[in-house]
C-alpha atoms as a PDB file:
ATOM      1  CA  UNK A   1      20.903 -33.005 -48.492  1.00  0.00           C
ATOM      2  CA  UNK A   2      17.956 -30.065 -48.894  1.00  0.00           C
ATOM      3  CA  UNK A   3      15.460 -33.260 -49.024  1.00  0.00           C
ATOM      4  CA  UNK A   4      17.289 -34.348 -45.691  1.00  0.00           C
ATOM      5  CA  UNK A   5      17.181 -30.628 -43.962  1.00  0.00           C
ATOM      6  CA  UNK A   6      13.266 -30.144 -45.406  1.00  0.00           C
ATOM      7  CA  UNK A   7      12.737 -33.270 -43.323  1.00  0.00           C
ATOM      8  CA  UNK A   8      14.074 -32.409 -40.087  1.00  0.00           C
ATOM      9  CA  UNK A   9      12.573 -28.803 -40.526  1.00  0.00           C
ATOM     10  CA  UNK A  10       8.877 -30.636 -40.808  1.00  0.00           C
ATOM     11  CA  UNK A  11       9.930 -32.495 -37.987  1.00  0.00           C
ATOM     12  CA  UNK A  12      10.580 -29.603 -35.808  1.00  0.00           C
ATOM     13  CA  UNK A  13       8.026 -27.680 -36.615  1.00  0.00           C
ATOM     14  CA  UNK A  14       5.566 -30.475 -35.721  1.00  0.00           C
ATOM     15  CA  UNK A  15       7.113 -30.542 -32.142  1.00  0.00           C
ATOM     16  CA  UNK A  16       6.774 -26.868 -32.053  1.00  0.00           C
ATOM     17  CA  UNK A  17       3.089 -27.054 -32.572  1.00  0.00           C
ATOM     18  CA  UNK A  18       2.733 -29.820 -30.121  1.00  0.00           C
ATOM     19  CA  UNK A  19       5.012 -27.967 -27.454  1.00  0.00           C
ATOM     20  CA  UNK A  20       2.566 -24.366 -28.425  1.00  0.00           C
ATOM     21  CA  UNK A  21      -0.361 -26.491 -28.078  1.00  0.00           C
ATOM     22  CA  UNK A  22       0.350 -27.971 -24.575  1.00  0.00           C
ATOM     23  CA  UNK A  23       1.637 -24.698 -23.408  1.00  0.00           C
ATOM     24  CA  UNK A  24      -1.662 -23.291 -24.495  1.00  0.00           C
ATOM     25  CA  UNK A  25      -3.903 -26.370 -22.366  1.00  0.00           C
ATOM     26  CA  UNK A  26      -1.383 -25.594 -19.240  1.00  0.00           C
ATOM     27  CA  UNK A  27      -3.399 -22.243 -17.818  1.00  0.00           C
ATOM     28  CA  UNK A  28      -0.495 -20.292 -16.170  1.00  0.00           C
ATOM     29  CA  UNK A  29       1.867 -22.357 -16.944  1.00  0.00           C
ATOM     30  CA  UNK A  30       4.232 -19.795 -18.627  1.00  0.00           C
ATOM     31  CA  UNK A  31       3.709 -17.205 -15.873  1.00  0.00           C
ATOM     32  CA  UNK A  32       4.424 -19.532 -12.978  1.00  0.00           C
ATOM     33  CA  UNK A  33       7.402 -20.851 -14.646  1.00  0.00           C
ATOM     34  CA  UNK A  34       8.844 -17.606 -14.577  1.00  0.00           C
ATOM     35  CA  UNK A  35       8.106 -16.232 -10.994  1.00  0.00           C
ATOM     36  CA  UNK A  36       9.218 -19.914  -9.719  1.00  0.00           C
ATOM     37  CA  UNK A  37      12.813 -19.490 -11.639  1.00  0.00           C
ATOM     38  CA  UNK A  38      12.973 -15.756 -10.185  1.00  0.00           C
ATOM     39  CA  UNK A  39      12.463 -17.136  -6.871  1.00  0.00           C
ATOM     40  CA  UNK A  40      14.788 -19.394  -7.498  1.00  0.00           C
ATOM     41  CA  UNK A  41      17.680 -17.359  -8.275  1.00  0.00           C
ATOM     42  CA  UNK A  42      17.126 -15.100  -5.234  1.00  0.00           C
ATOM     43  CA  UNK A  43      17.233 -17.865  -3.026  1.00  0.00           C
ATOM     44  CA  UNK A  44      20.699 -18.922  -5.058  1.00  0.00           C
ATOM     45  CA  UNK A  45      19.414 -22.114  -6.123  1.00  0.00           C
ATOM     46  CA  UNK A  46      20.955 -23.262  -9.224  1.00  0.00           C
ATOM     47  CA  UNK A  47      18.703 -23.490 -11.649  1.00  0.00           C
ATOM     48  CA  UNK A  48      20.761 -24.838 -14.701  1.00  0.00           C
ATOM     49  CA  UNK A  49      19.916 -28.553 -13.375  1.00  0.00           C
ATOM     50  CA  UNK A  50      17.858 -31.197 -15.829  1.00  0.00           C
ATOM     51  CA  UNK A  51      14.444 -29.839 -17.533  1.00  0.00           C
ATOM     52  CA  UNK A  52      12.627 -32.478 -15.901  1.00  0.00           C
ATOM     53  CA  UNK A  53      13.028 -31.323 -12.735  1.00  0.00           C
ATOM     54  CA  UNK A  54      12.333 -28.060 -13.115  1.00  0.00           C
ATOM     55  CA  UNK A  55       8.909 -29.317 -15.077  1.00  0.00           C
ATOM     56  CA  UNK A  56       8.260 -30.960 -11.946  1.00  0.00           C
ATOM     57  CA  UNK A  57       8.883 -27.890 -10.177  1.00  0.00           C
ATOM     58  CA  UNK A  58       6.431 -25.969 -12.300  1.00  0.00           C
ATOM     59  CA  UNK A  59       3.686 -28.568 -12.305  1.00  0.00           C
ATOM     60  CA  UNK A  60       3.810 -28.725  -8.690  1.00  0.00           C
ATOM     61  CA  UNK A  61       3.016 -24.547  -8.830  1.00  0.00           C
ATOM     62  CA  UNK A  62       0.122 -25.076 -10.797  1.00  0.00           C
ATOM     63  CA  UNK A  63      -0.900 -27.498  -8.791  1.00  0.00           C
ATOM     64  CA  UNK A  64      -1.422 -25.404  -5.461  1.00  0.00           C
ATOM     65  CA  UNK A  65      -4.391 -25.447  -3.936  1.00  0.00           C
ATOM     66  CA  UNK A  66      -4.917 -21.552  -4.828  1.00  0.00           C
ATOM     67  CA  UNK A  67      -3.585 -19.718  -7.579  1.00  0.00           C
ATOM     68  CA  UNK A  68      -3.895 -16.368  -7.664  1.00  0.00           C
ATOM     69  CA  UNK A  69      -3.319 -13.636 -10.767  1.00  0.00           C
ATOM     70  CA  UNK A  70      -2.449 -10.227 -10.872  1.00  0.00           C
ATOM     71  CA  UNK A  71      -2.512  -8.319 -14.212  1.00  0.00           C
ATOM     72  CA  UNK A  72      -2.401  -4.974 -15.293  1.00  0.00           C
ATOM     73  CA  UNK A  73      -2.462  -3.538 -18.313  1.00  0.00           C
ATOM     74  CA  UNK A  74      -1.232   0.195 -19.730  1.00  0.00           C
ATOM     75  CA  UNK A  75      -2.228   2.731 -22.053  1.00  0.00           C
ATOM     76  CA  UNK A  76      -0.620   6.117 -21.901  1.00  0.00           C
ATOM     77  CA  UNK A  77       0.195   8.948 -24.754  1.00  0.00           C
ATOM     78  CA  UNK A  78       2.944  11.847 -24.538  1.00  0.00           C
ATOM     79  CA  UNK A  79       2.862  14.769 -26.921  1.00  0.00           C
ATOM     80  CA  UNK A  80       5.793  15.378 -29.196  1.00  0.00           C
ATOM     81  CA  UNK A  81       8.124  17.403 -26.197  1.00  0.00           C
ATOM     82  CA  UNK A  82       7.621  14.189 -23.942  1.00  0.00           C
ATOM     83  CA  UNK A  83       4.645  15.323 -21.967  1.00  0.00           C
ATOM     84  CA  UNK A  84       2.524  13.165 -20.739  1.00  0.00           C
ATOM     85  CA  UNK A  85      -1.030  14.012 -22.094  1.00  0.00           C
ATOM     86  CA  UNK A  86      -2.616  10.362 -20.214  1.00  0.00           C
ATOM     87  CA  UNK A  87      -2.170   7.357 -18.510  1.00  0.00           C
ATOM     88  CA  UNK A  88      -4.675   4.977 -18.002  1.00  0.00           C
ATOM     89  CA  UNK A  89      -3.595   1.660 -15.517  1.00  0.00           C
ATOM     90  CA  UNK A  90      -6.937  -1.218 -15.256  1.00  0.00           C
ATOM     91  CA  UNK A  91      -5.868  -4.159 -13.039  1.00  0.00           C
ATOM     92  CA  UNK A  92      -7.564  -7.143 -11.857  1.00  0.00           C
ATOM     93  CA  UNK A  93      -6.642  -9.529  -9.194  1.00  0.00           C
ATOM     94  CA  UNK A  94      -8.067 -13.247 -10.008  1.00  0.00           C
ATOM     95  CA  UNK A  95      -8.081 -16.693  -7.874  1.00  0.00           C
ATOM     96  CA  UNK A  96      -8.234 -19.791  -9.015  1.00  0.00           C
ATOM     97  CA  UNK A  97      -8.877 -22.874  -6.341  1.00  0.00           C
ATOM     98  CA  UNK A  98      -8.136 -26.024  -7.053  1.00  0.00           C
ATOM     99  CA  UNK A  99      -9.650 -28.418  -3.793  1.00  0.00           C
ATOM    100  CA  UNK A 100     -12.310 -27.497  -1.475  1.00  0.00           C
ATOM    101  CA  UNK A 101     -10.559 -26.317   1.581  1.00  0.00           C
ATOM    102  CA  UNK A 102      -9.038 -23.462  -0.954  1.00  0.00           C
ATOM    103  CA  UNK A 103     -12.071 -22.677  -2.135  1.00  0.00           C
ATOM    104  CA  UNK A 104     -13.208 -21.471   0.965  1.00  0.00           C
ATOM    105  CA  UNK A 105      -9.866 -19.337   1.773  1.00  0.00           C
ATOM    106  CA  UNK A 106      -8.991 -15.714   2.827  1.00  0.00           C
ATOM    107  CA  UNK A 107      -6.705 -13.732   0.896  1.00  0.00           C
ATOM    108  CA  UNK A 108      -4.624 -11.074   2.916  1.00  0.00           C
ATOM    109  CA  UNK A 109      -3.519  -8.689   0.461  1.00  0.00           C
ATOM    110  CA  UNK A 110      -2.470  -5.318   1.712  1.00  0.00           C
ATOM    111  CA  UNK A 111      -2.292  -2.251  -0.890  1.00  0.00           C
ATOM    112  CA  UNK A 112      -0.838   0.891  -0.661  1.00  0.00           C
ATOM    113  CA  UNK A 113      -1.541   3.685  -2.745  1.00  0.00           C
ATOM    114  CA  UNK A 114      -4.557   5.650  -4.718  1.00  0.00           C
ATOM    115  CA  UNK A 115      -5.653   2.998  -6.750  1.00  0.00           C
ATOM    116  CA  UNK A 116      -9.623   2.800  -7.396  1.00  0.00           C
ATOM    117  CA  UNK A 117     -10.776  -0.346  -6.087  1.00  0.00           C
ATOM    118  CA  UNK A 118     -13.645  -2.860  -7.551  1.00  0.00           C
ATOM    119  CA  UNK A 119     -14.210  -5.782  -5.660  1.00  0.00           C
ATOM    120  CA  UNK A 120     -17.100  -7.979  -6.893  1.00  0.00           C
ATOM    121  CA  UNK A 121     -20.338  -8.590  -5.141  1.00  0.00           C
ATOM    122  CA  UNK A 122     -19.772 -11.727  -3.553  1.00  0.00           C
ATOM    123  CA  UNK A 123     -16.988 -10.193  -1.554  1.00  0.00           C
ATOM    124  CA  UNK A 124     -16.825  -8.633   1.847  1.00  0.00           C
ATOM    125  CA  UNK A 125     -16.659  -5.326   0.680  1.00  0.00           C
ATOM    126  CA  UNK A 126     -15.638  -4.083   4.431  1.00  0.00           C
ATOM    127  CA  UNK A 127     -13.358  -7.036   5.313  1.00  0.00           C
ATOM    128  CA  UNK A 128     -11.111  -5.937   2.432  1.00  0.00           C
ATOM    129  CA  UNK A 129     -11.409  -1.551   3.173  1.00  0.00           C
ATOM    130  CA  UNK A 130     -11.020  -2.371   7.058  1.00  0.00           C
ATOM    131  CA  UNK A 131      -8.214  -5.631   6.963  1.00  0.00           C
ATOM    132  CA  UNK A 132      -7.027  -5.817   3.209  1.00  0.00           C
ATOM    133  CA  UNK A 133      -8.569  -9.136   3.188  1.00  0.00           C
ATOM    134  CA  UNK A 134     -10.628 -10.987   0.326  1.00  0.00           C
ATOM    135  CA  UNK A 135     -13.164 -13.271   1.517  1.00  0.00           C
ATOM    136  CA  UNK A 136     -16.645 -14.708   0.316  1.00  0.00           C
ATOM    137  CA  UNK A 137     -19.696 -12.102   1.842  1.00  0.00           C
ATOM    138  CA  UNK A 138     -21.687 -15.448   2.353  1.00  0.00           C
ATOM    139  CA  UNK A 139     -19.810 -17.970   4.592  1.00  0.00           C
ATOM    140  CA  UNK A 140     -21.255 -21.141   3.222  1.00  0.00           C
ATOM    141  CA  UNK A 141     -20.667 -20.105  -0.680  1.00  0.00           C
ATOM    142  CA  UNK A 142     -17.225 -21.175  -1.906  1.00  0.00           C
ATOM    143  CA  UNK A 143     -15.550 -20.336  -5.142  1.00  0.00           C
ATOM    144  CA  UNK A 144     -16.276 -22.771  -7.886  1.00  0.00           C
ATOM    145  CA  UNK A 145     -13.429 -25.582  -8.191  1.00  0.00           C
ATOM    146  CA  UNK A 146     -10.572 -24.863 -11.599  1.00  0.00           C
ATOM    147  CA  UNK A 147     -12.457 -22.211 -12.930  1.00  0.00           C
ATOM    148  CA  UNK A 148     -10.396 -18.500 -12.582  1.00  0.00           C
ATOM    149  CA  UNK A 149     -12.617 -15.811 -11.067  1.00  0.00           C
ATOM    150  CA  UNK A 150     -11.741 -12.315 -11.068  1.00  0.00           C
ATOM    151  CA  UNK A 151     -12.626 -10.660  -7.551  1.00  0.00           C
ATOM    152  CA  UNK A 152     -10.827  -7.275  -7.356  1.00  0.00           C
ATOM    153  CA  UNK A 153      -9.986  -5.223 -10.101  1.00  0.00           C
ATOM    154  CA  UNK A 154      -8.905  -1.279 -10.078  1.00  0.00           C
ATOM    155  CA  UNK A 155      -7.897   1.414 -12.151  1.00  0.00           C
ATOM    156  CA  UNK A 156      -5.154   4.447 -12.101  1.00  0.00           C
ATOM    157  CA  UNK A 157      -5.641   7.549 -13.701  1.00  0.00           C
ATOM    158  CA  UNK A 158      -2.781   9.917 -14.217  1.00  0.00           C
ATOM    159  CA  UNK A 159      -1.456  13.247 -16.071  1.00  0.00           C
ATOM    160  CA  UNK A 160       1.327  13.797 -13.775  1.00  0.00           C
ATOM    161  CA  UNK A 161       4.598  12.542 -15.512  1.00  0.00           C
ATOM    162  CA  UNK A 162       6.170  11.195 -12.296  1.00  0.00           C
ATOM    163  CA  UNK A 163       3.198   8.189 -12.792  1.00  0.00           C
ATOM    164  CA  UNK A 164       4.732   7.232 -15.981  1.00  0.00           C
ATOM    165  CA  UNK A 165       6.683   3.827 -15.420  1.00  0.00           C
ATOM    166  CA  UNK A 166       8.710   4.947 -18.719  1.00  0.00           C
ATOM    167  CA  UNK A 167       8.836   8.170 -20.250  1.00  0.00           C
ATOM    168  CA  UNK A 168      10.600   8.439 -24.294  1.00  0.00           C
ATOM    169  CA  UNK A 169      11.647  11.474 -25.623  1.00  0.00           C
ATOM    170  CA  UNK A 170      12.597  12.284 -29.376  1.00  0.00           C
ATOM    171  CA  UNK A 171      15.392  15.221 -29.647  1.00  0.00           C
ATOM    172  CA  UNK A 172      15.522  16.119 -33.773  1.00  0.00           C
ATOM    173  CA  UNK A 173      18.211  18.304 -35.708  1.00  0.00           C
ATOM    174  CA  UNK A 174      18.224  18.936 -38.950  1.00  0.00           C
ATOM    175  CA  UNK A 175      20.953  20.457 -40.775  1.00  0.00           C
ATOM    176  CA  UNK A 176      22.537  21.448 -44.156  1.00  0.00           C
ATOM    177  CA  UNK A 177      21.296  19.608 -47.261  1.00  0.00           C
ATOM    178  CA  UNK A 178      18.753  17.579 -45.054  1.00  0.00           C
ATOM    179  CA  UNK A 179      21.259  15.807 -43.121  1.00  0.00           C
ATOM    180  CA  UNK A 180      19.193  15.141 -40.169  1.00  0.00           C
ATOM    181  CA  UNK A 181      20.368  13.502 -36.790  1.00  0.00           C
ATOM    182  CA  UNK A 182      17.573  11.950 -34.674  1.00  0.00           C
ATOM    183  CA  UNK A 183      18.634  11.096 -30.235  1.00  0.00           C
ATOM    184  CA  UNK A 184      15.912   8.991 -29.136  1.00  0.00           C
ATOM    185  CA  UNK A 185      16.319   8.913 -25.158  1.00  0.00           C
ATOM    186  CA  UNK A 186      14.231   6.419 -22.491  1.00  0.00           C
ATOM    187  CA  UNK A 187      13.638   7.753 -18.840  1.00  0.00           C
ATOM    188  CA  UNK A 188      12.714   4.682 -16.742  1.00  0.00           C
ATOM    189  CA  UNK A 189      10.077   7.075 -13.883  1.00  0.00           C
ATOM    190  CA  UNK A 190      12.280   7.807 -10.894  1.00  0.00           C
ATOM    191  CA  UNK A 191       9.539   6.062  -8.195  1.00  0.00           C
ATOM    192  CA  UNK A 192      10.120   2.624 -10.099  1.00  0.00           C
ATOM    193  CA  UNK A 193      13.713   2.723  -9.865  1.00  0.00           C
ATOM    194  CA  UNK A 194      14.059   0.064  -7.034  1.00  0.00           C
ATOM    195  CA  UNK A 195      10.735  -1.618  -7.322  1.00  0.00           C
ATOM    196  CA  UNK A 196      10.560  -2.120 -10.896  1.00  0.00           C
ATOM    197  CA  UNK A 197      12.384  -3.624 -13.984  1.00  0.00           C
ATOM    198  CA  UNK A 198      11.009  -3.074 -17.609  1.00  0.00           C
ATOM    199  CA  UNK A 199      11.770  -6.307 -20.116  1.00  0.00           C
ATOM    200  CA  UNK A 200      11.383  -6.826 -24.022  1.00  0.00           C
ATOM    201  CA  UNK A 201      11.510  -3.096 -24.384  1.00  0.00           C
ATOM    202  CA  UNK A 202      11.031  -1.937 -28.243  1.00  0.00           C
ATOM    203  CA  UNK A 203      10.838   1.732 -29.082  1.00  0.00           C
ATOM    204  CA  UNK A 204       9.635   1.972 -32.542  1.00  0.00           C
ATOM    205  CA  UNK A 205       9.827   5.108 -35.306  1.00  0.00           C
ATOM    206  CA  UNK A 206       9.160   5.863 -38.652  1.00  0.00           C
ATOM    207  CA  UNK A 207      12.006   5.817 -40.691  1.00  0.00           C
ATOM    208  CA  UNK A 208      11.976   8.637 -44.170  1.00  0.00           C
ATOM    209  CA  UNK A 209      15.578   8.317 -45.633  1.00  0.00           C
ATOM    210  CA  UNK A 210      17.736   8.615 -48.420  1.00  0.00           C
ATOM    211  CA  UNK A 211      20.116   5.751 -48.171  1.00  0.00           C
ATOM    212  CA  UNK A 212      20.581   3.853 -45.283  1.00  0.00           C
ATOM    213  CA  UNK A 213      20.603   5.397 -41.659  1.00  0.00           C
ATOM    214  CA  UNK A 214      23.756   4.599 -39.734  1.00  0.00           C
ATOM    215  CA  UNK A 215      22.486   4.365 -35.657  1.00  0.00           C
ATOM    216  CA  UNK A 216      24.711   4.304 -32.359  1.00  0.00           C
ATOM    217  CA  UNK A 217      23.578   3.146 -28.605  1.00  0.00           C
ATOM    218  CA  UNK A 218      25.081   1.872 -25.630  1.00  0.00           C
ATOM    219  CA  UNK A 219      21.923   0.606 -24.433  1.00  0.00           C
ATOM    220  CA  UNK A 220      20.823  -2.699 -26.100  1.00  0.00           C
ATOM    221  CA  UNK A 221      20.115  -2.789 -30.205  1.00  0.00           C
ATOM    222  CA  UNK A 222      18.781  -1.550 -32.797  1.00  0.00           C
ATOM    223  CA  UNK A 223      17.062  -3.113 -36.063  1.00  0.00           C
ATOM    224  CA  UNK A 224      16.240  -1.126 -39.742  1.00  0.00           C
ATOM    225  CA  UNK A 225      13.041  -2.728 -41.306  1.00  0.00           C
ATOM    226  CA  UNK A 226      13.453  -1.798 -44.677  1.00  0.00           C
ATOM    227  CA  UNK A 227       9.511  -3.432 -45.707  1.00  0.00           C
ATOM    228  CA  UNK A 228       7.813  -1.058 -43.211  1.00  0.00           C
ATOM    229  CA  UNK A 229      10.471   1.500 -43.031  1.00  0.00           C
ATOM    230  CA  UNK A 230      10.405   1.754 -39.044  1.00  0.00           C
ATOM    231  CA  UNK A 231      13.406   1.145 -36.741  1.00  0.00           C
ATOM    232  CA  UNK A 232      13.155  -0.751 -33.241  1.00  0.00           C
ATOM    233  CA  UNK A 233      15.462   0.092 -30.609  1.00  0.00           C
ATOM    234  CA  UNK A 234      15.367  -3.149 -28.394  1.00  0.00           C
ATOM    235  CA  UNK A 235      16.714  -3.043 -24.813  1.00  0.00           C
ATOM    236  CA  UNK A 236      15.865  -6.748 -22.814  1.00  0.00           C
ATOM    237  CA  UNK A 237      15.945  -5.095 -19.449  1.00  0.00           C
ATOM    238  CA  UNK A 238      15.281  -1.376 -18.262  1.00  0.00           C
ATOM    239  CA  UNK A 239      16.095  -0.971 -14.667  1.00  0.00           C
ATOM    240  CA  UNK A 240      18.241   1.236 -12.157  1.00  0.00           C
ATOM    241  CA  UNK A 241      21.056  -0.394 -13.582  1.00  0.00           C
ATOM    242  CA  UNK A 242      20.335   1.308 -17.172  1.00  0.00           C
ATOM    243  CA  UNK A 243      17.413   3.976 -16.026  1.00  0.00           C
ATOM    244  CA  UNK A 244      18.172   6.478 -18.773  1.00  0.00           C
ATOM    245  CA  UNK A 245      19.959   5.850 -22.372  1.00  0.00           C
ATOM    246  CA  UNK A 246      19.579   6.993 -26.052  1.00  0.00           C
ATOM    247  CA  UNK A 247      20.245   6.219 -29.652  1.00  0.00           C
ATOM    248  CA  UNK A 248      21.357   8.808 -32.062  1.00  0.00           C
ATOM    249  CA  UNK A 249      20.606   8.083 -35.565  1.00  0.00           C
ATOM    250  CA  UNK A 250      21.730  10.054 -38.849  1.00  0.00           C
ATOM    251  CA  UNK A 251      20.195  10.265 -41.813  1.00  0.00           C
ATOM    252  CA  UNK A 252      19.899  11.870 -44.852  1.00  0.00           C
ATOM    253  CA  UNK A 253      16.020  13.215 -45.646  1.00  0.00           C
ATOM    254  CA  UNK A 254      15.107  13.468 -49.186  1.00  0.00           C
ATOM    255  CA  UNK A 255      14.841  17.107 -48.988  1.00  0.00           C
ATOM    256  CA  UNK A 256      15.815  20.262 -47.243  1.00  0.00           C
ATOM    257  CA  UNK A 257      12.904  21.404 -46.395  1.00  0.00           C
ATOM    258  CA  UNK A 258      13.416  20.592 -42.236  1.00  0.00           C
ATOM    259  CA  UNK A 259      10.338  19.126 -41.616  1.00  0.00           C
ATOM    260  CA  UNK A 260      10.371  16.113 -39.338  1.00  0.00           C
ATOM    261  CA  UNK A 261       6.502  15.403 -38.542  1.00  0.00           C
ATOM    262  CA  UNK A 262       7.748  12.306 -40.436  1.00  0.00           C
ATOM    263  CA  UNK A 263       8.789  10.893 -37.308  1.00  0.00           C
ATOM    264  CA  UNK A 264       6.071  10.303 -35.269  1.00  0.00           C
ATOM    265  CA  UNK A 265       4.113   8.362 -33.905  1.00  0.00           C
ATOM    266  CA  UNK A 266       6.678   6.777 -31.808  1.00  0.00           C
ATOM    267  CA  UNK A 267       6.038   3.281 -30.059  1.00  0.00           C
ATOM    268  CA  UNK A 268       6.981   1.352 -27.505  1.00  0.00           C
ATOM    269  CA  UNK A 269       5.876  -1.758 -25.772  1.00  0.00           C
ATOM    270  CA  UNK A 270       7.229  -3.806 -22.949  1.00  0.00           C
ATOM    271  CA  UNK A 271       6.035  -6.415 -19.501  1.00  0.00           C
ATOM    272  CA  UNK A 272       7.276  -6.360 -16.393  1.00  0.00           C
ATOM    273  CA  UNK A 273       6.222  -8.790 -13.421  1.00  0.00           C
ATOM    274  CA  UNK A 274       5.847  -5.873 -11.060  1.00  0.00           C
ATOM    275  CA  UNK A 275       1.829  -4.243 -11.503  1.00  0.00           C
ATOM    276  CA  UNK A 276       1.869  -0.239 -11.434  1.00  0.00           C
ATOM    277  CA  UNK A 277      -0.778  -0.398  -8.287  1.00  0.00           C
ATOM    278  CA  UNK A 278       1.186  -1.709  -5.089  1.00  0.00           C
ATOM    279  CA  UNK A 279      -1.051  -4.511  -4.234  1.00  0.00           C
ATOM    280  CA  UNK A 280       0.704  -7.681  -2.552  1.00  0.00           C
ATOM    281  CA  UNK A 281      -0.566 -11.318  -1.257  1.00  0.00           C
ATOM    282  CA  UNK A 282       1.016 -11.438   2.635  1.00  0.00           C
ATOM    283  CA  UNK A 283      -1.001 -14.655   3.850  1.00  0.00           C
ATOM    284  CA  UNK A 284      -4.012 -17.189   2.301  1.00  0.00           C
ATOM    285  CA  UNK A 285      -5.269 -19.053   5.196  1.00  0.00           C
ATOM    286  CA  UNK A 286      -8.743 -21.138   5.484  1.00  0.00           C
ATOM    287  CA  UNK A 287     -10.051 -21.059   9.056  1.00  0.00           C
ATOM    288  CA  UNK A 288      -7.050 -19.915  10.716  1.00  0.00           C
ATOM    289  CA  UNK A 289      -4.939 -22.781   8.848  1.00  0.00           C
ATOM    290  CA  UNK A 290      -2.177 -21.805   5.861  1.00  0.00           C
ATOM    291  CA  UNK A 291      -3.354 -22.710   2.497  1.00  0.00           C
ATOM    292  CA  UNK A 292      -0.680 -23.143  -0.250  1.00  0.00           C
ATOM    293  CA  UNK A 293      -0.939 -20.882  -2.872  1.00  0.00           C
ATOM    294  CA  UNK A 294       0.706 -19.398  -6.256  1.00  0.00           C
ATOM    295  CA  UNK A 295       1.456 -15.813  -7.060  1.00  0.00           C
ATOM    296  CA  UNK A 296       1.665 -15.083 -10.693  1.00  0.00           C
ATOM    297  CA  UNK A 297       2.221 -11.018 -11.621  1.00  0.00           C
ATOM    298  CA  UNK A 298       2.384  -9.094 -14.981  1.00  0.00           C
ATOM    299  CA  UNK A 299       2.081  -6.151 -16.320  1.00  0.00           C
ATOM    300  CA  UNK A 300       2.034  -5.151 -20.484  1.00  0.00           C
ATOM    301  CA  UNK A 301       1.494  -2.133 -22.651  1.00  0.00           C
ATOM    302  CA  UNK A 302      -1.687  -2.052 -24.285  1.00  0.00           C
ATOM    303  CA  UNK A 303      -0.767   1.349 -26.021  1.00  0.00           C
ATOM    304  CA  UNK A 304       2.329   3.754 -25.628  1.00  0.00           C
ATOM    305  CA  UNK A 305       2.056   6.378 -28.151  1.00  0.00           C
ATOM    306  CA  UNK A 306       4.339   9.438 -28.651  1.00  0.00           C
ATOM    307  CA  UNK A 307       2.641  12.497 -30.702  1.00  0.00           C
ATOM    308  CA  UNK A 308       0.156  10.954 -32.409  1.00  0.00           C
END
């Protein structure tokens, strides 16, 4: 029987590597798979139906004659109180055309907004301040055929708390005998609230404890990793449904003494398919004529850091 189980595990595994790998070769694959199912579901398709067609579905979104990415990426500290102390947003907005009539496209993308706009050489610099619109400066250049080319990028700079997509405060008591209770409580930034869900959310903290620490949260789970000593508070989705929670945790330190620098840094990581900077694709045309075209959006933590 283990022979016949070691067997099917090798097996599996093999696939696994062969399904990573071709994942890997798809460019965007992953991304488009997931806005496409989104759209999906808020057009009330039914989207349980056979994986072939929905491969189908997702090749033929790869396939568009323009695909166009929008990524940002985070990294903002707090202090130990919650303040935020920075928060630094770089985006970039990136097209990839796939036959020659997209090549030669315009991309109407209003923005709303302080964001600090980029937009590479080759663009009309003006076209884009005066119409929101991304086009070649030179009419007979195109842009080169399956290769991704970034042509916009920006970046926000904040101190101002109301910025912060997510905010995580850390609320410690310590009593008799070091018996120490720790509330952990997530803020999801009151400007978001309708425009913006947070998924994969882990808050992580250093965990110094006699024993094992007994935790309580009506707001996803938590896990104790006893080789690193840290616990993760996991919540899949953060949005106005669930905008604030906590987790209280009790412990008991190893000594009285009341200190409780112990606990930080705190950490926390999460995407969301919603960029910080409101920047949206409205229309892709090529002489006056629609072009087809993909949207893929995300947004990840690079570094969220509380009292380092």
């Amino acid at each position: 029987m283990e022979e016949i189980i070691l067997q099917v595990t090798i097996r599996l595994r093999r696939k696994e590597t062969l399904i990573d790998q071709y994942v890997k070769d798809c460019n965007w694959v992953k991304k488009v798979a997931n806005t496409l199912m989104e759209q999906l579901e808020k057009e009330g398709e039914n989207i349980e139906g056979s994986s072939s067609k929905s491969a189908e579905n997702v090749q033929q979104a790869v396939l568009e004659p323009l695909n166009i990415r929008i990524i940002e990426q985070m990294a903002i500290s707090f202090d130990r109180d919650g303040g935020l102390i920075n928060m630094d947003v770089n985006g970039e907005f990136s097209v990839n055309a796939t036959t020659e009539e997209a090549a030669r496209s315009q991309i109407i993308a209003p923005y709303e907004g302080e964001c600090q706009f980029k937009i590479h050489p080759n663009m009309n610099k003006e076209l884009f301040i005066d119409k929101h619109t991304i086009a070649l400066r030179e009419k007979n250049k195109t842009f080169p055929l399956n290769t991704p080319i970034q042509v916009l990028k920006w970046r926000i700079l904040s101190q101002n708390e109301n910025d912060a997509p997510l905010r995580v405060s850390c609320w410690p008591t310590v009593g008799s005998g070091g018996h120490t209770v720790i509330t952990l409580e997530y803020n999801l930034g009151t400007k978001y609230y309708e425009t913006h869900d947070l998924r994969d959310v882990v808050i992580t903290l250093p965990i110094v404890a006699k024993g094992t620490p007994a935790a309580t949260t009506e707001e996803g789970s938590y896990f104790l990793d006893t080789r690193t000593n840290h616990l993760e508070w996991q919540i899949p989705v953060i949005s106005a449904d669930n905008a604030n929670g906590s987790l209280e945790i009790q412990l008991q330190q190893w000594d009285d003494t009341g200190d409780t620098s112990w606990i930080f840094p705190i950490t926390c990581t999460f995407t969301s398919q919603t960029p910080l900077c409101p920047i949206t694709v409205q229309d892709v045309t090529q002489n006056g004529a629609p072009v087809r075209y993909s949207v893929v959006k995300e947004f990840k933590v690079s570094s969220f850091v509380i009292g380092e």
